[in-house]
C-alpha atoms as a PDB file:
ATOM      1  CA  UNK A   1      17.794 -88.382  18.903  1.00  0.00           C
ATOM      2  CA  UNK A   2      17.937 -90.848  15.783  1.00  0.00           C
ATOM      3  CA  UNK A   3      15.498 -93.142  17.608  1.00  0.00           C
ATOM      4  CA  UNK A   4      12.398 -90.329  17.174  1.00  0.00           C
ATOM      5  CA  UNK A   5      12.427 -90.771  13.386  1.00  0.00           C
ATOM      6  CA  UNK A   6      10.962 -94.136  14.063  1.00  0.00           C
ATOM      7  CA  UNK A   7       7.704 -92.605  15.004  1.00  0.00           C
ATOM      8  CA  UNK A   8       7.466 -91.406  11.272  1.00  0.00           C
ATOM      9  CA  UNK A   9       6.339 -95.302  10.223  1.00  0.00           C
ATOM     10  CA  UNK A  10       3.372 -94.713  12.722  1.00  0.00           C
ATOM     11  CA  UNK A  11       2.710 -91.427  11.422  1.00  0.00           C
ATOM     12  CA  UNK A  12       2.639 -92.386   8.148  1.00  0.00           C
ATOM     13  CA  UNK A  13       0.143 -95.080   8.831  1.00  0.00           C
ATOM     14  CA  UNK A  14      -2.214 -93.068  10.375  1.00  0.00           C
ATOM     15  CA  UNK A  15      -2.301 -90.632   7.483  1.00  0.00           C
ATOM     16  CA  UNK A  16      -3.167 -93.350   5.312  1.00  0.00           C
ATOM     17  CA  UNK A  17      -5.518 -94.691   7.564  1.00  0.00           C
ATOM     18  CA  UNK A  18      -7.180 -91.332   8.079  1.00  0.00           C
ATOM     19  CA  UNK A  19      -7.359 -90.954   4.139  1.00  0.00           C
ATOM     20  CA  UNK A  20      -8.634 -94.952   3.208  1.00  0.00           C
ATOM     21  CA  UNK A  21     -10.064 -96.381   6.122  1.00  0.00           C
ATOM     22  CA  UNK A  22      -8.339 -99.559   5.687  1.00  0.00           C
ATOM     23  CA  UNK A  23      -8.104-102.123   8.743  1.00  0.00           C
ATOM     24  CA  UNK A  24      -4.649-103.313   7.878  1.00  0.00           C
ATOM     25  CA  UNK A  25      -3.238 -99.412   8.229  1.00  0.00           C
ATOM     26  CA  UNK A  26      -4.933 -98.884  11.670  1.00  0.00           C
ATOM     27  CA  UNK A  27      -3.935-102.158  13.200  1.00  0.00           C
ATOM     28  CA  UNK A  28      -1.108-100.618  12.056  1.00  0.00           C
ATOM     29  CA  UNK A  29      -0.673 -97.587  13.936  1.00  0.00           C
ATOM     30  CA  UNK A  30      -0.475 -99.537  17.401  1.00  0.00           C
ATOM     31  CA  UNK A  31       1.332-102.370  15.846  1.00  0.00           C
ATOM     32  CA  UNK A  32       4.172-100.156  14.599  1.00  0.00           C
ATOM     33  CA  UNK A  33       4.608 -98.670  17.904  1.00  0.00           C
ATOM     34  CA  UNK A  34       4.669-101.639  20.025  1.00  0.00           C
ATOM     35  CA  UNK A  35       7.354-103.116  17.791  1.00  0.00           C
ATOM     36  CA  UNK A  36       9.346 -99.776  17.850  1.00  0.00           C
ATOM     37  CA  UNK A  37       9.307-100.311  21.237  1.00  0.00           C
ATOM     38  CA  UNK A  38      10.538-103.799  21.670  1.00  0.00           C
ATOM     39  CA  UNK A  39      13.406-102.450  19.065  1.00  0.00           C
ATOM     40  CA  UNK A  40      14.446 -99.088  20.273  1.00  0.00           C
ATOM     41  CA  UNK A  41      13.944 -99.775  24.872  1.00  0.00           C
ATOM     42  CA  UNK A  42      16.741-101.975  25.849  1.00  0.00           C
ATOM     43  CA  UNK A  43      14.861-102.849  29.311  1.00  0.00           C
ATOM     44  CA  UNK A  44      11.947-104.484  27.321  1.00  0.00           C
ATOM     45  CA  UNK A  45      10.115-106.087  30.809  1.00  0.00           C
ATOM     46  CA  UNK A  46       9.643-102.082  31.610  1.00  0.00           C
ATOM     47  CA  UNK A  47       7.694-101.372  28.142  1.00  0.00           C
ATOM     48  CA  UNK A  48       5.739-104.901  28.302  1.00  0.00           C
ATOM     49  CA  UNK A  49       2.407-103.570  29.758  1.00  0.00           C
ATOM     50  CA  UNK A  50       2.094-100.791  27.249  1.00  0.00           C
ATOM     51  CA  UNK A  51       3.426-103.447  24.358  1.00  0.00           C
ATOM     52  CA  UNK A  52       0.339-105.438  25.488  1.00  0.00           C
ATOM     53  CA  UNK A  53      -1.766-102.183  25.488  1.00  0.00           C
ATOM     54  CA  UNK A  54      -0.842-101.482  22.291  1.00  0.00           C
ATOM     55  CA  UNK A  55      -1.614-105.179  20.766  1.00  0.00           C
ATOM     56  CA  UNK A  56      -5.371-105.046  22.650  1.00  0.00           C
ATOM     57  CA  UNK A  57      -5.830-101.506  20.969  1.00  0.00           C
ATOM     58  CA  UNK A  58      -5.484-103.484  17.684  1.00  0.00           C
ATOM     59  CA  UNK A  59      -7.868-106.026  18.530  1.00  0.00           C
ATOM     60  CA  UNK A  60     -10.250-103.590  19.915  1.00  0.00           C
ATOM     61  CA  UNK A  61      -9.622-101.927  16.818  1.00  0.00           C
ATOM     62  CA  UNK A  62     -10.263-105.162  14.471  1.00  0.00           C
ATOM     63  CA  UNK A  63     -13.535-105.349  16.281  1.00  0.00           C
ATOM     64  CA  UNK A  64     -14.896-102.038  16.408  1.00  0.00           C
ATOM     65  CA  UNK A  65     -13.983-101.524  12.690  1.00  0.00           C
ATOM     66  CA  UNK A  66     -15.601-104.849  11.528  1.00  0.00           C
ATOM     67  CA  UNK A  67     -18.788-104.339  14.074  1.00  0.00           C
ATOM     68  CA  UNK A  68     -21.831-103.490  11.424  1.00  0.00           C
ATOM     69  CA  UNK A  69     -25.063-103.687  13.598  1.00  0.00           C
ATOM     70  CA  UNK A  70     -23.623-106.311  16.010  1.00  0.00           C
ATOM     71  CA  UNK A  71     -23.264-105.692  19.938  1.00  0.00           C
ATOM     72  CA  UNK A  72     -21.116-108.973  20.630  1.00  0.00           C
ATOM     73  CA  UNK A  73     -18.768-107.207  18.416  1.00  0.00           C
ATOM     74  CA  UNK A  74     -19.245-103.895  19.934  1.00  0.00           C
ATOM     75  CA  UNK A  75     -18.524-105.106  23.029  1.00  0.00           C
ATOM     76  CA  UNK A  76     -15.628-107.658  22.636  1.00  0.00           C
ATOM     77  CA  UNK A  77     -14.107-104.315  20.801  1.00  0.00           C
ATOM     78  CA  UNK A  78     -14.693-102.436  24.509  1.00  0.00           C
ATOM     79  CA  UNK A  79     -12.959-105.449  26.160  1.00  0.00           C
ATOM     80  CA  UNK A  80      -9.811-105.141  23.542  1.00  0.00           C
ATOM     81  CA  UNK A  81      -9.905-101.683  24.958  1.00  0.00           C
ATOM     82  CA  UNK A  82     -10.487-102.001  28.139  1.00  0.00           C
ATOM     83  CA  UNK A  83      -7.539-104.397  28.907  1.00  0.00           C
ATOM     84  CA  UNK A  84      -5.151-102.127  26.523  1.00  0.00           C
ATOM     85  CA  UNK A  85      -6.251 -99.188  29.525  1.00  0.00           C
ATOM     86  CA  UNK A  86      -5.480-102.485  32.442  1.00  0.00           C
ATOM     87  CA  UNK A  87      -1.776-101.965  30.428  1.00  0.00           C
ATOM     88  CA  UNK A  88      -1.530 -98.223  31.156  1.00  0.00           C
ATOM     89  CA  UNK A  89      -2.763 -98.765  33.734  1.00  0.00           C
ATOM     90  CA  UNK A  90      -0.246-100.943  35.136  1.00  0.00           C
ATOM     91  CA  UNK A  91       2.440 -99.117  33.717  1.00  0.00           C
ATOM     92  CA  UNK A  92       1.594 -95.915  35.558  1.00  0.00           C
ATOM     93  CA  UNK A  93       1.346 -97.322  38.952  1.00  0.00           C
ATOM     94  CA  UNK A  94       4.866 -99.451  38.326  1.00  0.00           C
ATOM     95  CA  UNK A  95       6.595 -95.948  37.974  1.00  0.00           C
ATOM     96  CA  UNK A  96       4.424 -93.715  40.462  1.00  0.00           C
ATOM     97  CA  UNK A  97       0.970 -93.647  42.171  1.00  0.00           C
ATOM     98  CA  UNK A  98      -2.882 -92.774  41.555  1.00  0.00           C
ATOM     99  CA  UNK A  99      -3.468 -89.324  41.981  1.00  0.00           C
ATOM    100  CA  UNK A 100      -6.438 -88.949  44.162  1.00  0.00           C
ATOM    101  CA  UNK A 101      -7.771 -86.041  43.544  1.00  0.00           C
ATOM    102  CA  UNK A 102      -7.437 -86.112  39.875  1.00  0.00           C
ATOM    103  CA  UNK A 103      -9.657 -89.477  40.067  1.00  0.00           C
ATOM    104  CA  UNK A 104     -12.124 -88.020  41.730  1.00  0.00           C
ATOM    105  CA  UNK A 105     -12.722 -85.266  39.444  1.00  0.00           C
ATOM    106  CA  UNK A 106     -13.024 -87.992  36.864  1.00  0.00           C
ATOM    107  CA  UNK A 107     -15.137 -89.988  37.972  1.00  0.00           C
ATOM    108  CA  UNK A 108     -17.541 -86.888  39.172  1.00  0.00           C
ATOM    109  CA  UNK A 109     -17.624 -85.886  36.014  1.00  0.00           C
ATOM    110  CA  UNK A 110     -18.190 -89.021  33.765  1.00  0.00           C
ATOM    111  CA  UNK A 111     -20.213 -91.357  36.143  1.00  0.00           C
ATOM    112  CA  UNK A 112     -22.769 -88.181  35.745  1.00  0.00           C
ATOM    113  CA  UNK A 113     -22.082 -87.871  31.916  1.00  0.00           C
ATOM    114  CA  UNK A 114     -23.101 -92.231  32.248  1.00  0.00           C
ATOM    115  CA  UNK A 115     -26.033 -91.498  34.522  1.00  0.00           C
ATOM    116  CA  UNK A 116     -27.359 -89.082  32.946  1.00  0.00           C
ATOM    117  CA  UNK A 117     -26.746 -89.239  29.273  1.00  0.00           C
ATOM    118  CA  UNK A 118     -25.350 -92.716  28.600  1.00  0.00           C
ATOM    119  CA  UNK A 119     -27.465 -95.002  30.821  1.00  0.00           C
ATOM    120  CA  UNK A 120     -30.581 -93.665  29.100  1.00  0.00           C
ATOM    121  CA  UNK A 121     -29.692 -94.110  25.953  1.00  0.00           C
ATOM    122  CA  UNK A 122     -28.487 -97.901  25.452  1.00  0.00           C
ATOM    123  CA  UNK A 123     -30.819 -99.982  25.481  1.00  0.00           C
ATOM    124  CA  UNK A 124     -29.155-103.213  25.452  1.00  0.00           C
ATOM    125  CA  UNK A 125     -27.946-104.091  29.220  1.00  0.00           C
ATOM    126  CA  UNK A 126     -24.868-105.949  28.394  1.00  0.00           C
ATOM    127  CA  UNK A 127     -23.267-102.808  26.467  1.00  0.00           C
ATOM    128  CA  UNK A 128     -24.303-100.822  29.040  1.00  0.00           C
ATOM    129  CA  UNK A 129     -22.260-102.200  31.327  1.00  0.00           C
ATOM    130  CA  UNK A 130     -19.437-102.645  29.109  1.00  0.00           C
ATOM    131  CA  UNK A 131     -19.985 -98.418  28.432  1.00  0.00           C
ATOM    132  CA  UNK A 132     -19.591 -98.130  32.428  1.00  0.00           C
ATOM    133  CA  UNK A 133     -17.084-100.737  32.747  1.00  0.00           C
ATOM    134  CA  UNK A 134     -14.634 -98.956  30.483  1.00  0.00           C
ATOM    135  CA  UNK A 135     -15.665 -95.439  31.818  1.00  0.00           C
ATOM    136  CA  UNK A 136     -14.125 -96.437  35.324  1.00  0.00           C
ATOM    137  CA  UNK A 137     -11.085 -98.127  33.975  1.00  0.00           C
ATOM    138  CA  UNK A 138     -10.399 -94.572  31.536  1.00  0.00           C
ATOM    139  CA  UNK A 139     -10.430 -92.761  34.437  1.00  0.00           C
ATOM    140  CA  UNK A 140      -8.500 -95.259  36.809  1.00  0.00           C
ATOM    141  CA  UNK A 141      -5.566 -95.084  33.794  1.00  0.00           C
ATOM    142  CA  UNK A 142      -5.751 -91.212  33.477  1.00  0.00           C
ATOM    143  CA  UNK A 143      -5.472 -90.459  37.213  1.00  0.00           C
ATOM    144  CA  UNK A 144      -2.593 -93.019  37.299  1.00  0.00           C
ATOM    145  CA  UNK A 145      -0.856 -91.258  34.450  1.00  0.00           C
ATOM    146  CA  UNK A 146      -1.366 -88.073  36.507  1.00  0.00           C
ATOM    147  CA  UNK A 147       0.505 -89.337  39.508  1.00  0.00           C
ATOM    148  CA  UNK A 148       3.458 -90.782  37.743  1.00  0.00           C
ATOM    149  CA  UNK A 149       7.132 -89.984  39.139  1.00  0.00           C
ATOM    150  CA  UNK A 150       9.102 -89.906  35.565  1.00  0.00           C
ATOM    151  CA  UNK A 151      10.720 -86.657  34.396  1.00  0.00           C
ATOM    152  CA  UNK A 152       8.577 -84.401  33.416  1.00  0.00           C
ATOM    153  CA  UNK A 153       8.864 -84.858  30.035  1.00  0.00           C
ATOM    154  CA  UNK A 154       8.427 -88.081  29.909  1.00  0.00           C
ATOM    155  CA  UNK A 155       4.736 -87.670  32.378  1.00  0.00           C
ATOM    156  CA  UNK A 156       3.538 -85.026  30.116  1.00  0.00           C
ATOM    157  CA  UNK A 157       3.893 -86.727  26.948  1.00  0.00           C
ATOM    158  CA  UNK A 158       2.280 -90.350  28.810  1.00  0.00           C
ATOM    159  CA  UNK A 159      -0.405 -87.988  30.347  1.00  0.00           C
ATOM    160  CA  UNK A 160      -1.301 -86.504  27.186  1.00  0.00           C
ATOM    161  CA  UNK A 161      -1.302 -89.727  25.228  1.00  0.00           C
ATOM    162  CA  UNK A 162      -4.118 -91.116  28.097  1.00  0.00           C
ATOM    163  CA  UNK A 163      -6.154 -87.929  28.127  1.00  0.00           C
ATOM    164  CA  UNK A 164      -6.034 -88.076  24.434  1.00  0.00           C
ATOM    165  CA  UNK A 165      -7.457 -91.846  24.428  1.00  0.00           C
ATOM    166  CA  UNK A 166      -9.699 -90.385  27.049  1.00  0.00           C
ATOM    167  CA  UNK A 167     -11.062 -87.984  24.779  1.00  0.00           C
ATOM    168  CA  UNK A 168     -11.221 -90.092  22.053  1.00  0.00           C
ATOM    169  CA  UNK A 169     -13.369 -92.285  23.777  1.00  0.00           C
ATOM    170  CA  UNK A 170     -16.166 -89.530  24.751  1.00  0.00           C
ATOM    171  CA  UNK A 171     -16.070 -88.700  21.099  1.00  0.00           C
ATOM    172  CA  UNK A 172     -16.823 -92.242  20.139  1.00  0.00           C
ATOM    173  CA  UNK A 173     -20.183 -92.458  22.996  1.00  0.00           C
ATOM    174  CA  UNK A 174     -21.359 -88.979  21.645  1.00  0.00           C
ATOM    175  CA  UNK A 175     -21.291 -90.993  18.011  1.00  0.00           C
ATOM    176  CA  UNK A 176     -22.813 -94.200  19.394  1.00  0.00           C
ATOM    177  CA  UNK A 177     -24.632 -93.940  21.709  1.00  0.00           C
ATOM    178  CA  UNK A 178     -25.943 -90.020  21.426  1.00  0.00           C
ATOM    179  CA  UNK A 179     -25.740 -89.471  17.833  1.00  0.00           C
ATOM    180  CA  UNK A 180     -23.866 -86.574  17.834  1.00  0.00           C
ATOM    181  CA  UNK A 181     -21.486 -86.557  15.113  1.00  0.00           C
ATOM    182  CA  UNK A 182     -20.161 -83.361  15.850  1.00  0.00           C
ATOM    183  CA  UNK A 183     -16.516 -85.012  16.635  1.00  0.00           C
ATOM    184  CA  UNK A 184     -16.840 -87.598  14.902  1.00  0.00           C
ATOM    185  CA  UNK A 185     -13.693 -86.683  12.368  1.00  0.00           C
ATOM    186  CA  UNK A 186     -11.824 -86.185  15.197  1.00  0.00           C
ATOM    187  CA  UNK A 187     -11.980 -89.204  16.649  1.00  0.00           C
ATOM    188  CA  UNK A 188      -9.071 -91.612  14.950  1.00  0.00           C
ATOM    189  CA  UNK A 189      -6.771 -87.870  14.898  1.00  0.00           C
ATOM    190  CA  UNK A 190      -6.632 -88.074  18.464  1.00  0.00           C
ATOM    191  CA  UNK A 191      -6.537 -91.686  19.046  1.00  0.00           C
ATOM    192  CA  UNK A 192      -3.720 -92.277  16.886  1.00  0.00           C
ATOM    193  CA  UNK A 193      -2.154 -89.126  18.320  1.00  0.00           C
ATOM    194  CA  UNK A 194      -2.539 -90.546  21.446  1.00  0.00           C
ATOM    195  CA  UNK A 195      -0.103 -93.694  20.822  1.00  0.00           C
ATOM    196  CA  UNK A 196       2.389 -91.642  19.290  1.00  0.00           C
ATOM    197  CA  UNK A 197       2.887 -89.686  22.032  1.00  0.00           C
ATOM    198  CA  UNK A 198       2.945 -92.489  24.435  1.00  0.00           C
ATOM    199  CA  UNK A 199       5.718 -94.291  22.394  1.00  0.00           C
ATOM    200  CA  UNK A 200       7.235 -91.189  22.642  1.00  0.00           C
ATOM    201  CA  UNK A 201       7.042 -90.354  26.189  1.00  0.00           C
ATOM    202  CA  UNK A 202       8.703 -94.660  26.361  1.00  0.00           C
ATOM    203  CA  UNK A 203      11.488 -93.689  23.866  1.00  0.00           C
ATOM    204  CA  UNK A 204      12.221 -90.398  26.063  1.00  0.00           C
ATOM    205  CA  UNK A 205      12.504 -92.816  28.904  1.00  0.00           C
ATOM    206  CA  UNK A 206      14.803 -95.332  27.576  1.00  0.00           C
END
């Protein structure tokens, strides 16, 4: 459909983002698609809580981009995040239900990751709490995306964009907090990758 060439704006952004590392171009990744939303979804009230995700991931992105050596701006960029996932959240559980068993894998996994690797290394008590904080609300809005009741086309591509985010995320706390730059490049690839296909699984839905 017509409508999919849209997603080349948000494409293109995140190219040039990728290649200058400008703010303007990776507020504009989730900008573009919010708006492409609101445009191209007739029943706009359906798209509003990933809209609003999309407008926190740019603030969480103005934040973490303009953050230096400061932890207030650390963490306000975590909160940015952290209510984009309350969005996805909320979306997923308007159109289906939390898988169980998908959110306790989850949070086996990364509340040992956070006890064991995280906790330990932050220092600062406030951002560790933030780090957890955000862990549990990643895994609330992945299991949710698991136990959604769209076509499957339309799951897979919203799944995918939240396990992306996911992902993206554990890249970012190897970088911080670990100092393992091994991922670091692909960090921004899958977190812009991750939008697009979540506008996309929306526009598939429409």
């Amino acid at each position: 459909m017509w409508i999919f060439a849209l997603l080349l704006i948000p494409t293109a952004l995140a190219a040039l983002a990728l290649r200058t590392g400008r703010l303007p171009l990776k507020v504009g990744v989730p900008g573009t698609c919010a708006l492409i939303l609101l445009f191209a979804i007739r029943d706009r009230a359906m798209v509003m809580p990933v809209v609003a995700a999309f407008v926190f991931s740019m603030i969480g992105d103005a934040f973490l981009s303009t953050k230096g050596d400061s932890e207030n701006r650390f963490v306000l960029g975590i909160a940015g995040f952290f209510v984009a996932h309350l969005g996805y959240l909320s979306f997923a559980l308007l159109h289906g239900t939390l898988s169980g068993w998908i959110l306790a894998l989850l949070l086996a996994g990364y509340l040992a990751y956070y006890v064991l690797k995280l906790k330990p290394a932050i220092d600062a008590p406030l951002l560790s709490a933030a780090a957890l904080l955000y862990l549990l609300i990643s895994c609330l809005a992945l299991a949710a995306a698991a136990g959604l009741t769209l076509p499957p086309a339309v799951k897979a591509l919203y799944v995918a964009g939240i396990a992306l985010i996911v992902i993206s995320d554990t890249f970012i706390s190897f970088d911080e907090f670990l100092n393992d730059k091994t991922f670091s490049p692909w960090i921004l690839p899958t977190y812009y990758l991750a939008q697009l296909c979540i506008t996309a699984a929306l526009l598939f839905n429409r």
